[in-house]
Protein backbone atom coordinates (compact mmCIF):
# COMPACT_ATOMS: atom_id res chain seq x y z
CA UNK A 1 0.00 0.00 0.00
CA UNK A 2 1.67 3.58 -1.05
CA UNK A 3 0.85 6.61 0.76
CA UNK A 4 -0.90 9.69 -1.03
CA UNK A 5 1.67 12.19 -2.00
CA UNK A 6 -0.03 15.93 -1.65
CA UNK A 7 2.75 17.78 -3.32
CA UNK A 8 2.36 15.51 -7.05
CA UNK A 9 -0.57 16.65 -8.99
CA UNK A 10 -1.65 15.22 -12.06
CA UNK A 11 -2.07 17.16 -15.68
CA UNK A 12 -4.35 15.82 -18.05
CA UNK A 13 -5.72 16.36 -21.21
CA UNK A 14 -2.09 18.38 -21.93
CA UNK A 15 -1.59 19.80 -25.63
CA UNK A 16 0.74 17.67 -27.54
CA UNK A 17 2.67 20.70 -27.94
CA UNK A 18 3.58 21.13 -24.17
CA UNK A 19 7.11 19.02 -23.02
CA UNK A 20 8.15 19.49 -19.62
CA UNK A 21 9.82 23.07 -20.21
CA UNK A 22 6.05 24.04 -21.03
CA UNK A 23 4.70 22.26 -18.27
CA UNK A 24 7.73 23.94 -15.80
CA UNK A 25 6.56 27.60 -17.04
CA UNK A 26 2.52 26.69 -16.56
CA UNK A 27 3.00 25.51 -12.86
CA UNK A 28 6.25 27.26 -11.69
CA UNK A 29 4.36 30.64 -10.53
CA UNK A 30 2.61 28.37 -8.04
CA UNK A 31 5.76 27.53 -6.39
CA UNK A 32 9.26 25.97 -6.55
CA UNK A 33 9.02 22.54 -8.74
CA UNK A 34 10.88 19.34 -7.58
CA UNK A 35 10.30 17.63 -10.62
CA UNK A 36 7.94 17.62 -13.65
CA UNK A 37 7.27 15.32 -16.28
CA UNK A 38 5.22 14.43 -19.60
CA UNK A 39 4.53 11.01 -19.92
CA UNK A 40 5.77 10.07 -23.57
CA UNK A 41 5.15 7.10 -25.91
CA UNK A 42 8.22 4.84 -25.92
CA UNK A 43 8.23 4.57 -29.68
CA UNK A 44 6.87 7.17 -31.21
CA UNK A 45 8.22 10.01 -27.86
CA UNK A 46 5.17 11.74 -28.55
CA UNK A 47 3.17 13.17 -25.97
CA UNK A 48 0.30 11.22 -24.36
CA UNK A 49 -1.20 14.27 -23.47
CA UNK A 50 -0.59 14.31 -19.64
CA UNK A 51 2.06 14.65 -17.21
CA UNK A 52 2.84 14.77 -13.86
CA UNK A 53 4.32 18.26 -11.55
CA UNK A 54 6.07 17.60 -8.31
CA UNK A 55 6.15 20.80 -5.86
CA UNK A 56 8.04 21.58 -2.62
CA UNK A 57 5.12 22.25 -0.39
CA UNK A 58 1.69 21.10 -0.21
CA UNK A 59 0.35 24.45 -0.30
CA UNK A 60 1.82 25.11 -3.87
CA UNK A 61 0.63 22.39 -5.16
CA UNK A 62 -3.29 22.74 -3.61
CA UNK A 63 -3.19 26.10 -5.14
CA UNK A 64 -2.25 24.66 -8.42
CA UNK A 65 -5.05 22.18 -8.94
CA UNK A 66 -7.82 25.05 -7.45
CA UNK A 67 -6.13 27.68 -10.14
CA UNK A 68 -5.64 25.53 -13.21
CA UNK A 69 -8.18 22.55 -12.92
CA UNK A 70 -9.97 23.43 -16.11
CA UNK A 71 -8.42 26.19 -17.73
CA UNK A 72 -7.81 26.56 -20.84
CA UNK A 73 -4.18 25.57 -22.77
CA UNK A 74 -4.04 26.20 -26.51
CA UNK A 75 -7.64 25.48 -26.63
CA UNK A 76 -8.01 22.41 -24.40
CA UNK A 77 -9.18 22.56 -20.54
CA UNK A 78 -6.88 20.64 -18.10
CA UNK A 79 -7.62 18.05 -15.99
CA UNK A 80 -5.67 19.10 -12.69
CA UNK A 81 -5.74 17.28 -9.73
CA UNK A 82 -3.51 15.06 -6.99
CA UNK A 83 -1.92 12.35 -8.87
CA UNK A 84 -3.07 9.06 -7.12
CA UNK A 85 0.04 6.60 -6.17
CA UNK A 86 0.85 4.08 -9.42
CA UNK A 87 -1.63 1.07 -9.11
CA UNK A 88 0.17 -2.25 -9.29
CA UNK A 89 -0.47 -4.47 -12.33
């Protein structure tokens, strides 16, 4: 059983066009970032159209998903919220 991690939120429904420089400069005016990632295809390295941001604090993070849980990115509303821990297959 993995324990809920507050500070990792969850970015869905991510324009192809957005790699994790993009996704750094959307979320980094919520706080500092410990790590930030789009999840890619491993054969094509195309986007899957969602990614993951890592904060320092809680707090950042909480404001993130109430500030950017459905707004708008190059036309398409993100899906912001805190990532749930990896399910084992």
């Amino acid at each position: 059983m993995s324990i809920l991690n507050n500070k990792k939120i969850y970015v869905g429904n991510l324009p192809y066009s957005v790699d994790k420089d993009g996704l750094l400069e959307i979320f980094s005016k919520f706080g500092d970032i410990v790590d930030a990632v789009v999840i890619t295809d491993k054969y094509t390295k195309r986007s899957k159209g969602f990614g993951f941001v890592e904060f320092a604090d809680e707090a950042a993070a909480k404001k993130a998903v109430s500030e950017m849980n459905e707004q708008e990115v190059e036309g398409r509303k993100l899906v912001v919220n805190v990532a749930r821990p990896p399910q084992e297959r």
